[in-house]
N, C-alpha and C. Protein backbone atom coordinates (compact mmCIF):
# COMPACT_ATOMS: atom_id res chain seq x y z
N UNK A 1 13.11 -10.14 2.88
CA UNK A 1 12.10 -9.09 2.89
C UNK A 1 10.79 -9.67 3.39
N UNK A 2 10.21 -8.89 4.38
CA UNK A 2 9.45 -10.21 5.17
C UNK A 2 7.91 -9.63 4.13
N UNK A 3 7.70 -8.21 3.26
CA UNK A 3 6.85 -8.19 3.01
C UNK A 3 6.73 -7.96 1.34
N UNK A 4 5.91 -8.55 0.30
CA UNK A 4 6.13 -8.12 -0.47
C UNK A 4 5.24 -7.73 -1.93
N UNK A 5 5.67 -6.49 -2.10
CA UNK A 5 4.60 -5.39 -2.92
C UNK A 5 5.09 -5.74 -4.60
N UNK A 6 3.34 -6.06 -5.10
CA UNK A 6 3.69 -6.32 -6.80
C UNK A 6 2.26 -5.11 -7.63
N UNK A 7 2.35 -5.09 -8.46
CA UNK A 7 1.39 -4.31 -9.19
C UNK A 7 1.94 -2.92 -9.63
N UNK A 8 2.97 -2.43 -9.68
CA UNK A 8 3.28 -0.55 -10.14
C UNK A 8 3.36 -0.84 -11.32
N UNK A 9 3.50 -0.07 -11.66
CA UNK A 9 3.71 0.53 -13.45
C UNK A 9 4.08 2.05 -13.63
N UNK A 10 3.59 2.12 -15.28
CA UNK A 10 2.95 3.37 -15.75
C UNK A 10 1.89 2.93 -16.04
N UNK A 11 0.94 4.38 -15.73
CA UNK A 11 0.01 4.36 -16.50
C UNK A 11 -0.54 5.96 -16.45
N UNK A 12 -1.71 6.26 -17.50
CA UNK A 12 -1.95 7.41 -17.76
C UNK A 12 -2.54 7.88 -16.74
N UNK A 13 -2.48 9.33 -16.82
CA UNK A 13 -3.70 10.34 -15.73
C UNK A 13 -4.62 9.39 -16.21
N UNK A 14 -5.93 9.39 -14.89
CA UNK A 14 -7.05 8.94 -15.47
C UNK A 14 -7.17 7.51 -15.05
N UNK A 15 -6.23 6.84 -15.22
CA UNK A 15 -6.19 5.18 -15.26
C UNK A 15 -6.33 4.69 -13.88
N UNK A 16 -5.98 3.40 -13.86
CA UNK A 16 -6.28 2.93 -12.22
C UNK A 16 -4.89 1.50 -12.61
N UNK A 17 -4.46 1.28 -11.06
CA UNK A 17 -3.47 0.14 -10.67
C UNK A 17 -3.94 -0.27 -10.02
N UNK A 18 -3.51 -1.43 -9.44
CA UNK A 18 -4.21 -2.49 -8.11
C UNK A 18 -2.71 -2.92 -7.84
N UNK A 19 -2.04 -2.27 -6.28
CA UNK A 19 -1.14 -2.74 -5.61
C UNK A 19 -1.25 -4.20 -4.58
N UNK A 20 -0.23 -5.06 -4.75
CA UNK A 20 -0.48 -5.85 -3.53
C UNK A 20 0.45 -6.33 -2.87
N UNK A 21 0.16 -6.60 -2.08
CA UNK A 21 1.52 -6.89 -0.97
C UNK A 21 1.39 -8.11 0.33
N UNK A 22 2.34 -8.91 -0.23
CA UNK A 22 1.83 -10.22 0.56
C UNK A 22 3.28 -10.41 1.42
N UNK A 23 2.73 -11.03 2.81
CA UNK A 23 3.67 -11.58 3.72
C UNK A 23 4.67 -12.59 3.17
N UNK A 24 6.03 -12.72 3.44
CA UNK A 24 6.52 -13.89 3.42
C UNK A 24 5.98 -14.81 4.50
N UNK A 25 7.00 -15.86 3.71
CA UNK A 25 6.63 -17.48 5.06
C UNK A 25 7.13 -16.89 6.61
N UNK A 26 8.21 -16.19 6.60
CA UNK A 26 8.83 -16.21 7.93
C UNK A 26 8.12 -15.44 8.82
N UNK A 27 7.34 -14.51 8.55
CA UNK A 27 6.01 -14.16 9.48
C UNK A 27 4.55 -14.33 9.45
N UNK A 28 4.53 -15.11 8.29
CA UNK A 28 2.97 -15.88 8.45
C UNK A 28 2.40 -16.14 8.99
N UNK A 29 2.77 -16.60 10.24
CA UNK A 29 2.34 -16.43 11.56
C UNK A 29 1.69 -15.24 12.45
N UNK A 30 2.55 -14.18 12.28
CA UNK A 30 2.46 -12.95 13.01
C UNK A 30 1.39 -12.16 12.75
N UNK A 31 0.40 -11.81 13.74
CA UNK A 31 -0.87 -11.07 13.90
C UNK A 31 -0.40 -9.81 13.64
N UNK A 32 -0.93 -8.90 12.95
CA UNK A 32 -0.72 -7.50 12.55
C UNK A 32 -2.00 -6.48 13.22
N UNK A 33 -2.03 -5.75 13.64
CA UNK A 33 -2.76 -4.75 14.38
C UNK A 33 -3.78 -3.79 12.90
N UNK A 34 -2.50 -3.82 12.54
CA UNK A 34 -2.57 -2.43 11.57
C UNK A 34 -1.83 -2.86 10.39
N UNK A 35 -2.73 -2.73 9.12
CA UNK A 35 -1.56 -3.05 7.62
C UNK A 35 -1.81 -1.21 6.67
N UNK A 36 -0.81 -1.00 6.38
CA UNK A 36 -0.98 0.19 5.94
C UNK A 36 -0.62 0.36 4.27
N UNK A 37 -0.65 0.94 3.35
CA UNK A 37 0.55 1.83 2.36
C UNK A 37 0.37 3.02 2.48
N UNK A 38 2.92 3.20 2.28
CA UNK A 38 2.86 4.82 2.56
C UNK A 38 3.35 5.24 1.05
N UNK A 39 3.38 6.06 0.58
CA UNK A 39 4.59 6.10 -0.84
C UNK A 39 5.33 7.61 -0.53
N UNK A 40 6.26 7.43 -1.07
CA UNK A 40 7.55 8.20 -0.80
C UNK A 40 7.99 8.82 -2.94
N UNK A 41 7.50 10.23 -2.60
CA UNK A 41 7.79 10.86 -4.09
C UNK A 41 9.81 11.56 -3.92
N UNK A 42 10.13 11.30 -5.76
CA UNK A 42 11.96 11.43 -5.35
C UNK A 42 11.80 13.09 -4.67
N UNK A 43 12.50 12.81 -3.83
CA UNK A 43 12.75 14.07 -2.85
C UNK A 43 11.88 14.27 -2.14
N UNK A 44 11.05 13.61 -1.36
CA UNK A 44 10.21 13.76 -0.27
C UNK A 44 10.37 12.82 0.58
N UNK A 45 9.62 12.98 1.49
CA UNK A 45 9.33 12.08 2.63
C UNK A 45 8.16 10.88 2.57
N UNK A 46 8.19 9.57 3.52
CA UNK A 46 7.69 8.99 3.30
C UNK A 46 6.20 9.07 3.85
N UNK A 47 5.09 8.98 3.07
CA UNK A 47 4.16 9.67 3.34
C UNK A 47 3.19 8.64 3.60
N UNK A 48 1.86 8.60 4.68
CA UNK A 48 0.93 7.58 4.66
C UNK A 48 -0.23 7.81 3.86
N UNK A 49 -0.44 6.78 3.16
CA UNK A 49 -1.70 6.69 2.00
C UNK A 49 -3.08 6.33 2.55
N UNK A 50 -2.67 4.96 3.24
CA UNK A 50 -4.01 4.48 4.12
C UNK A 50 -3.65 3.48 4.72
N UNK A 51 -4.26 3.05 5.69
CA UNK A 51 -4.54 2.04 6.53
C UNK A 51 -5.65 1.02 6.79
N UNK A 52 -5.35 0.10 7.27
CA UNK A 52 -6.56 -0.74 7.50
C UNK A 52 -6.23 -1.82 9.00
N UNK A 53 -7.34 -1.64 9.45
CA UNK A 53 -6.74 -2.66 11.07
C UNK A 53 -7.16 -3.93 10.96
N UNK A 54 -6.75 -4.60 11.76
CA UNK A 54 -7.23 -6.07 12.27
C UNK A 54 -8.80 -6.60 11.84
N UNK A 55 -9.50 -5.34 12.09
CA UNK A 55 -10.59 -5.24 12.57
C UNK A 55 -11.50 -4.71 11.17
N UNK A 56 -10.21 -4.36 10.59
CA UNK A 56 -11.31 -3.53 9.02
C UNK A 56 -11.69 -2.64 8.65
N UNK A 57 -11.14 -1.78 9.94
CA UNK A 57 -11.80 -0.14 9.98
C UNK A 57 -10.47 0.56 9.25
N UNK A 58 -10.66 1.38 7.83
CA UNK A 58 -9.84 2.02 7.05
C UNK A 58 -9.71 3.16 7.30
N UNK A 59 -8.64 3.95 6.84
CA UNK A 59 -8.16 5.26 6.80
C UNK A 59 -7.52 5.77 5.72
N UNK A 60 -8.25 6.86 4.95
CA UNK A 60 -7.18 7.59 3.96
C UNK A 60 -6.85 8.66 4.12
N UNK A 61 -5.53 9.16 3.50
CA UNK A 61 -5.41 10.42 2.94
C UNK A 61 -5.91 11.26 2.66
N UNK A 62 -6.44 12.53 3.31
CA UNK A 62 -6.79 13.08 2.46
C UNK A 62 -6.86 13.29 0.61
N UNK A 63 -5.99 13.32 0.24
CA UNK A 63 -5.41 13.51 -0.80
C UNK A 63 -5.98 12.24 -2.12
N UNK A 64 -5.96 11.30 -1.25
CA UNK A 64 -6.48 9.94 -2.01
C UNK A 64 -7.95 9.44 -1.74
N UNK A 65 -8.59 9.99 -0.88
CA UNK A 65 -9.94 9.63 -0.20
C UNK A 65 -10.83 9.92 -1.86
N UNK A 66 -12.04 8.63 -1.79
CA UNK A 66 -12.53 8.23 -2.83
C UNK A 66 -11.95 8.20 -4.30
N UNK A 67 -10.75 7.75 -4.50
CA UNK A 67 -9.93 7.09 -5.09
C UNK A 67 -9.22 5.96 -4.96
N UNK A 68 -9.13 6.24 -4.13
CA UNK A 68 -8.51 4.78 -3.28
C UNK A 68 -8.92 3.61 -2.73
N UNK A 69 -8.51 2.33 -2.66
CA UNK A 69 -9.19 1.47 -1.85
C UNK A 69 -8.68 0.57 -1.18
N UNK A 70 -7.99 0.75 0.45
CA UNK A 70 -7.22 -0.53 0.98
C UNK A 70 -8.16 -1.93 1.32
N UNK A 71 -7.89 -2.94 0.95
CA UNK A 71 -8.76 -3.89 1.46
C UNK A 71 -7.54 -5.41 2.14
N UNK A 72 -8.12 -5.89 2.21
CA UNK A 72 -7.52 -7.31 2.36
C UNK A 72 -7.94 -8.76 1.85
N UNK A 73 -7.34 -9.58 2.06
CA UNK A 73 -7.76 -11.17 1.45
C UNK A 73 -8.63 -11.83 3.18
N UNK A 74 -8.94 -12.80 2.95
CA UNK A 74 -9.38 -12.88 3.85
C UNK A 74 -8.73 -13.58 5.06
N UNK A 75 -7.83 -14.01 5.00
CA UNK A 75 -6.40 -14.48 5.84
C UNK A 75 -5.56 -13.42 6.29
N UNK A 76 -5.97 -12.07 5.83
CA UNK A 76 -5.24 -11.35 5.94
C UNK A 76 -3.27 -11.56 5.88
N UNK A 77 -3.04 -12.38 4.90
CA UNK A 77 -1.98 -12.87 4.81
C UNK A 77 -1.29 -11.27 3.40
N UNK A 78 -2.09 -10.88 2.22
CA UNK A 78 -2.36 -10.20 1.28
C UNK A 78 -3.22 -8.61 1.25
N UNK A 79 -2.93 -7.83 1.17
CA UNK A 79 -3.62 -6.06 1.23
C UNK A 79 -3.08 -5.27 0.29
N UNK A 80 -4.27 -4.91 -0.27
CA UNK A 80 -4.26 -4.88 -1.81
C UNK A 80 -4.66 -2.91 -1.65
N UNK A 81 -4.29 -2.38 -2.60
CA UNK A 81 -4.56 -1.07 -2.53
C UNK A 81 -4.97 -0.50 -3.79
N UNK A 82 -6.20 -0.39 -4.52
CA UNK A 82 -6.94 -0.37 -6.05
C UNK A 82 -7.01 1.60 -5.78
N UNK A 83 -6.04 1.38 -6.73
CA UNK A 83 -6.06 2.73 -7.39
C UNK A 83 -6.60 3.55 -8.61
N UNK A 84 -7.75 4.16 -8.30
CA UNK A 84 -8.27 4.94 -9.12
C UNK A 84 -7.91 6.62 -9.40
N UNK A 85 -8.75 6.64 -10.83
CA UNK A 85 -8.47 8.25 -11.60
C UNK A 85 -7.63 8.51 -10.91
N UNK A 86 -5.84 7.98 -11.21
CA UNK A 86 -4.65 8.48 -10.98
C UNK A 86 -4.22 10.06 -11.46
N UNK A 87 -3.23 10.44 -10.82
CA UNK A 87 -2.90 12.00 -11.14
C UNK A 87 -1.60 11.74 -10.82
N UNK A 88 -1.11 13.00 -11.84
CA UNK A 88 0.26 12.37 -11.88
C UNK A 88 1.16 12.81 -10.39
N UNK A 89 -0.01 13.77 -9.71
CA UNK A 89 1.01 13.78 -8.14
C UNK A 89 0.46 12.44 -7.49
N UNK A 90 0.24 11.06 -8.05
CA UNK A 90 0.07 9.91 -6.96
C UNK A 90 1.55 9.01 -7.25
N UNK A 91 2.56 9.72 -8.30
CA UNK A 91 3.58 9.12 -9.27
C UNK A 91 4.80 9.07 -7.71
N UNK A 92 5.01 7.83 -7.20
CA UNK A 92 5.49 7.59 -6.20
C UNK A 92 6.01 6.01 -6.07
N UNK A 93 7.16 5.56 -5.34
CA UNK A 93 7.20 4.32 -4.70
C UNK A 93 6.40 4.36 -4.01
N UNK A 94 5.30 3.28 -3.70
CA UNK A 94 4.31 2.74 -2.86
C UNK A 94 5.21 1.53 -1.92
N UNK A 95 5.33 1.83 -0.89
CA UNK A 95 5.57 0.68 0.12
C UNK A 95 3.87 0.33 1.68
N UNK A 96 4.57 -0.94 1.60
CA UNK A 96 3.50 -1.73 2.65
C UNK A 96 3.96 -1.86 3.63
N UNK A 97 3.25 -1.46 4.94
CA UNK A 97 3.56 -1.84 5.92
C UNK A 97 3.09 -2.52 6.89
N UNK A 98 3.20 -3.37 7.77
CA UNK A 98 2.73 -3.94 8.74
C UNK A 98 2.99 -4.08 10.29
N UNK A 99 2.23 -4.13 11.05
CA UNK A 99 2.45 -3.80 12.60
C UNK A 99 2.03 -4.88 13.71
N UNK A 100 3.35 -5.30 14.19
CA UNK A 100 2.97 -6.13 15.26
C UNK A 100 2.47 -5.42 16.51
N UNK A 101 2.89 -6.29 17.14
CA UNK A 101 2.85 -5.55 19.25
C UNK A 101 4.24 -5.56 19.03
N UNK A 102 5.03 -6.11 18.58
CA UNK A 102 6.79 -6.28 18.78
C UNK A 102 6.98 -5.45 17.54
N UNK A 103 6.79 -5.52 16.48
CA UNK A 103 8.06 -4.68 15.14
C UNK A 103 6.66 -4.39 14.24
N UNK A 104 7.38 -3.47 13.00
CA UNK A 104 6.66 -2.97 12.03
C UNK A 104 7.72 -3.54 10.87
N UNK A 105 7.17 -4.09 9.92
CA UNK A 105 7.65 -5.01 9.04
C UNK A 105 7.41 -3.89 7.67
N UNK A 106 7.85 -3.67 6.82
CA UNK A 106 8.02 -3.29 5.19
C UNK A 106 8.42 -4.08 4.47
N UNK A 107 8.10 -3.84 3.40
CA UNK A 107 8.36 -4.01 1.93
C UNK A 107 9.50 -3.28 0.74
N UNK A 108 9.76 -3.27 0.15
CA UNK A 108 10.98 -2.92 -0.73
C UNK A 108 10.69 -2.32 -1.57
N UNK A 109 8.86 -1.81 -1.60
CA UNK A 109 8.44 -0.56 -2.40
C UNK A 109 8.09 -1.14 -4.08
N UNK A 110 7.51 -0.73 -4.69
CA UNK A 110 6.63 -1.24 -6.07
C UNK A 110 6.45 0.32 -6.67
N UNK A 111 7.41 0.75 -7.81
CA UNK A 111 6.94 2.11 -8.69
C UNK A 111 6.09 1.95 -9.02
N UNK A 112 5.36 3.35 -8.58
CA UNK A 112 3.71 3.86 -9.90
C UNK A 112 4.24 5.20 -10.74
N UNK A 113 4.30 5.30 -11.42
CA UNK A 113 4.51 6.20 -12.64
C UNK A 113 3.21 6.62 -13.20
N UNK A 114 2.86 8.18 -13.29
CA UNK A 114 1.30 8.24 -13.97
C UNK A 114 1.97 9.65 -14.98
N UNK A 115 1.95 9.19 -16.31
CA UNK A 115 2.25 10.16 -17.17
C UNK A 115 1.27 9.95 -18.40
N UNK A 116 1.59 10.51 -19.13
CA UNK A 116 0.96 10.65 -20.15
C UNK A 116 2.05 9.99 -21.83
C-alpha cells in the first residue's frame, strides 16, 4: 500500500479527529502534483473532501469548508486532514490520495464514526 492513513475513530457530534496519511518507502521519492482526501459513506460513492497542491493552494468541499483543514509536513512526505465540529453526515471511510504525472496512488481508507 504505497499510502498510508491513521487517525479514525468514533467520536461525538461536535468533536474533532486529525487524519494522516503518510507515503511508504517505495515512493518516497515521487513528486505529487496534488495530495487530496476523498471519503466514501456505506452505499455511496467516493466523494472528494479536499485537496492541496505542490504548491499549497487548498480546496474544500463545500460541505466541509471551515471545518476542515488539509495541510502538510514539510517534506511533504505526510497530509494531515484536522477535523472539526463533526456531524454525523462526515461518518465515512476517509481515504488519501496522491498524484503523480504517471499514477494516482491511495490508501486503504481509516473509519470516522461520529455518533453519539
Amino acid at each position: 500500500v504505497p499510502l498510508v492513513e491513521s487517525g479514525g475513530g468514533l467520536v461525538q457530534p461536535g468533536g474533532s479527529l486529525r487524519l494522516s496519511c503518510t507515503r511508504a518507502g517505495s515512493i518516497h521519492n515521487i513528486e505529487f502534483s496534488v495530495m487530496a482526501w476523498y471519503r466514501q459513506a456505506p452505499g455511496g460513492q467516493r466523494d472528494l473532501v479536499a485537496t492541496i497542491s505542490s504548491g499549497g493552494t487548498t480546496n474544500y468541499a463545500d460541505s466541509v469548508k471551515g471545518r476542515f483543514t488539509i495541510s502538510t509536513d514539510n517534506d511533504k512526505n505526510t497530509v494531515f486532514l484536522q477535523m472539526n465540529s463533526l456531524k454525523p453526515e462526515d461518518a465515512a471511510v476517509y481515504y488519501c490520495s496522491a498524484r503523480s504525472t504517471l499514477n494516482t496512488y491511495w490508501g486503504q481508507g481509516t473509519q470516522v464514526t461520529v455518533s453519539s
